[in-house]
Protein backbone atom coordinates (compact mmCIF):
# COMPACT_ATOMS: atom_id res chain seq x y z
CA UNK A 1 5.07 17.46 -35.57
CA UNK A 2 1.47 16.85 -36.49
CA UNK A 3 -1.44 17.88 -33.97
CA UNK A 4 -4.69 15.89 -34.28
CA UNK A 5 -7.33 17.12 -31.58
CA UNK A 6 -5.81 16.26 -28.05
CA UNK A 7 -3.14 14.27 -29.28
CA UNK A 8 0.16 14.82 -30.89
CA UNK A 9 2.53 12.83 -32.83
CA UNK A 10 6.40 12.31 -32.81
CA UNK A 11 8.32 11.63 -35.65
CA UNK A 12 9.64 9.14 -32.96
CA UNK A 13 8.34 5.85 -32.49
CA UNK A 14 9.23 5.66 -28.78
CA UNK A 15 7.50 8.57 -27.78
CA UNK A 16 4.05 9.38 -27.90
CA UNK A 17 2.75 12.47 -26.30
CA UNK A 18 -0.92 12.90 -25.21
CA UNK A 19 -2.17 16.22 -25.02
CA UNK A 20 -4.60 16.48 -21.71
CA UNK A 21 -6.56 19.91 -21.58
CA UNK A 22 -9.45 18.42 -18.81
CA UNK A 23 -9.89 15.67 -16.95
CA UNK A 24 -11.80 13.95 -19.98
CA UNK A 25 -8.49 14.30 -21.84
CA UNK A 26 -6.45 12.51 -18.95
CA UNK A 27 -9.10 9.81 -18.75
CA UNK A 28 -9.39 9.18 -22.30
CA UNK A 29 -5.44 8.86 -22.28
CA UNK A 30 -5.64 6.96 -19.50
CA UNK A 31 -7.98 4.07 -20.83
CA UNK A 32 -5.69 4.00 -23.71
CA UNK A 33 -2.97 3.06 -21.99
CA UNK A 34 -4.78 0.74 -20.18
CA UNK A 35 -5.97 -1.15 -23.48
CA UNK A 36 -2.54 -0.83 -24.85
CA UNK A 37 -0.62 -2.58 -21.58
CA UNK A 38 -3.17 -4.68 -20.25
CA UNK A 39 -2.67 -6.20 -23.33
CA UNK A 40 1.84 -7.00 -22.89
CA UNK A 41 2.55 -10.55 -21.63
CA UNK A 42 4.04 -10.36 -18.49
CA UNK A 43 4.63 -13.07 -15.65
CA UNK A 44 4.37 -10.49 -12.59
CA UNK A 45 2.53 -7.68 -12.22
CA UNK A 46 1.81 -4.54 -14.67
CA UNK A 47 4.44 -1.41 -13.47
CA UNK A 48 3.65 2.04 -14.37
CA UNK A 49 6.20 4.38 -13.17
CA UNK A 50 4.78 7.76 -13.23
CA UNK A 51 7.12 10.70 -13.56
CA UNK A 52 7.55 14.94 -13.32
CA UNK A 53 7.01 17.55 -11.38
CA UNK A 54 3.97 18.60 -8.59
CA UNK A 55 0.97 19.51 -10.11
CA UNK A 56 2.07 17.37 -13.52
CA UNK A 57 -0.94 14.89 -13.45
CA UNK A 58 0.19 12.05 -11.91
CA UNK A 59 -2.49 12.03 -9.15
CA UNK A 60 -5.00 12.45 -11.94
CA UNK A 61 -4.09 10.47 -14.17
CA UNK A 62 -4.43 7.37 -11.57
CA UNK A 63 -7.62 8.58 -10.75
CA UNK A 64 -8.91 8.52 -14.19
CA UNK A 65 -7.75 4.88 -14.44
CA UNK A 66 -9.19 3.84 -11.54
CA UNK A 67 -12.43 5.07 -12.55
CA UNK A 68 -11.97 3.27 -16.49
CA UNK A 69 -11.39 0.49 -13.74
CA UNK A 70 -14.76 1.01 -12.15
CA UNK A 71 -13.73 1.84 -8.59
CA UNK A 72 -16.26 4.12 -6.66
CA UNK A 73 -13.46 5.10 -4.28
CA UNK A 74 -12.07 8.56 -4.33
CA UNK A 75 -8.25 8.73 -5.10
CA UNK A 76 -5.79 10.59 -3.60
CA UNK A 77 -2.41 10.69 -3.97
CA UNK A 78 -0.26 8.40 -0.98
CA UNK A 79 1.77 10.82 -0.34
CA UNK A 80 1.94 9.60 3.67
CA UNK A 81 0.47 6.48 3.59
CA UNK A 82 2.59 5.63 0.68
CA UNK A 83 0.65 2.95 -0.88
CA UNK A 84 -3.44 2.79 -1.08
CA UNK A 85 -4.92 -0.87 -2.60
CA UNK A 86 -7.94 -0.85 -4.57
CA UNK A 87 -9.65 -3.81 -5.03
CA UNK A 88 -10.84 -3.67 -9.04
CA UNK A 89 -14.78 -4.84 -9.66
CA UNK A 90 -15.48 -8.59 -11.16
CA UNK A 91 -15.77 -6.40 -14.75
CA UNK A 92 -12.80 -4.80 -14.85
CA UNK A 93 -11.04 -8.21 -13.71
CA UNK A 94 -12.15 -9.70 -16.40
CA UNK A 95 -11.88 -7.27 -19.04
CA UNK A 96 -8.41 -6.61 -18.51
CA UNK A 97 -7.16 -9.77 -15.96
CA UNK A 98 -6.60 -7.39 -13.14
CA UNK A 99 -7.91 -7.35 -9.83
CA UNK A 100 -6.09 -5.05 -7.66
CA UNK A 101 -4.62 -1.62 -8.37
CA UNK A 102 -1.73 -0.35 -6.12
CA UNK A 103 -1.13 2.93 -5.91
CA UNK A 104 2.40 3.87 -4.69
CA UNK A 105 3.82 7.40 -4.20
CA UNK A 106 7.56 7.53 -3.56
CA UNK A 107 8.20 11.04 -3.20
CA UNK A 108 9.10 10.74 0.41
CA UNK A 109 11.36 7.60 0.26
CA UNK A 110 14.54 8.62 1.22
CA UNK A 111 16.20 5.69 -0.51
CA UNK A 112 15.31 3.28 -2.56
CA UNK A 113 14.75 0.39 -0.63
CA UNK A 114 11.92 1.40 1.56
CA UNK A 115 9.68 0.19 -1.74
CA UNK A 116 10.47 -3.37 -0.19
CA UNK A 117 9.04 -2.22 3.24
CA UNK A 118 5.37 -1.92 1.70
CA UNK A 119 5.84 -5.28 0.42
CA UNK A 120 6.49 -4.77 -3.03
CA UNK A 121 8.19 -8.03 -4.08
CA UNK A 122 5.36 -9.91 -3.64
CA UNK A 123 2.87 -7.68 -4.74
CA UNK A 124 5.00 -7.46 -8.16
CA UNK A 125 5.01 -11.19 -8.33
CA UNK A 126 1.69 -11.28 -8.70
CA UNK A 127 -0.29 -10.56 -12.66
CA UNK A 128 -3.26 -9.72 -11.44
CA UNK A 129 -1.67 -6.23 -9.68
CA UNK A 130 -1.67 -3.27 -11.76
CA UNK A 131 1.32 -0.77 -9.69
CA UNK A 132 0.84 2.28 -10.51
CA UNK A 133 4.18 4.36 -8.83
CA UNK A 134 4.31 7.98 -8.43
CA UNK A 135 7.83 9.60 -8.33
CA UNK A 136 8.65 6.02 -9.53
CA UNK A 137 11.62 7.50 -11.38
CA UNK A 138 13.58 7.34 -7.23
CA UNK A 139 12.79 3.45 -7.30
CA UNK A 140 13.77 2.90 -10.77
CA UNK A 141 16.33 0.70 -10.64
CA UNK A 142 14.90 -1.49 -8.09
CA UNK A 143 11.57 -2.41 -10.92
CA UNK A 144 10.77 -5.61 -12.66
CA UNK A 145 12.13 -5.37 -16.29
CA UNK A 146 9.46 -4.30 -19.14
CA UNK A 147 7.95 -1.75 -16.47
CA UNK A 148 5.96 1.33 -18.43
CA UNK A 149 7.34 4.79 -17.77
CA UNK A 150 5.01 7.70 -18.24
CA UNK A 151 6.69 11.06 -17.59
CA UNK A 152 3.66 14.29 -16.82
CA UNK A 153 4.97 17.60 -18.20
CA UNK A 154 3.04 20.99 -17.06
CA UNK A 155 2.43 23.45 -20.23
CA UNK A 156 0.03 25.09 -18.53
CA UNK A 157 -2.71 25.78 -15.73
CA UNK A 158 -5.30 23.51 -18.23
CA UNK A 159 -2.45 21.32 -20.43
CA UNK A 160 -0.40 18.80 -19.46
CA UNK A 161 1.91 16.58 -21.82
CA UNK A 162 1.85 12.77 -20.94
CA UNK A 163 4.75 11.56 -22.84
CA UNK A 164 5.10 7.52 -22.58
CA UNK A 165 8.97 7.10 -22.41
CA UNK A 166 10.98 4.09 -23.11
């Protein structure tokens, strides 16, 4: 394994891990993913499963992105709302051909079909959605094809491990 400064290489090509040590780690991560998927041809919207345990990242991670995104709202995780929609500014639309970023949190679906209560069929139809699912791993096998998977692993109280998985 080979450690560059907050990043650190596989020997595989499927998994890349990204070393987060602050919050300017997990955003810096996070607009590199951004760049990276926004980027895939897809006909429905752009999934991001996000999985691991509390206190992994996931929360923050979403944050950062909606910030690289522009939004001024603050994000929190959905936990009993289950989803939150954040409408993206005219910039970020049309640097990366997204306008809306859902923010899903499964953790308290008891199966996996509730994700169709909150609409998600249509909102996966549509390209311009960014999804972003928390405890998506419980919805898995109900996802468009091609979906991202991020999985957050805690080292420690200032390092987390956001390995993307595929």
């Amino acid at each position: 394994m080979r450690r560059t400064s907050n990043r650190v290489k596989t020997r595989s090509a499927r998994h890349t891990e990204g070393l987060s040590r602050s919050l300017r780690d997990t955003a810096a991560i996070a607009e590199g993913t951004l760049e990276t998927l926004s980027k895939k041809e897809r006909r429905g919207a752009l999934v991001i499963v996000c999985s691991g345990n509390l206190g992994s990242g996931k929360t923050a991670f979403v944050a950062a992105l909606a910030k690289a995104f522009g939004v001024r709202e603050r994000v929190a995780s959905p936990t009993f709302v289950l989803m939150k929609i954040y409408e993206l500014p005219k910039r970020a639309q049309a640097r990366y051909g997204l306008a809306r970023l859902v923010h899903i949190d499964a953790y308290r679906f008891d199966k996996p079909e509730e994700l169709f209560a909150l609409g998600f069929r249509a909102l996966a139809r549509d390209p311009l959605n960014l999804i972003v699912i928390e405890w998506g791993e419980r919805v898995k096998e109900l996802l468009p094809k091609g979906f991202a998977h991020l999985h957050f692993n805690f080292i420690d109280e200032k390092t987390r491990a956001i390995v993307h998985a595929r």
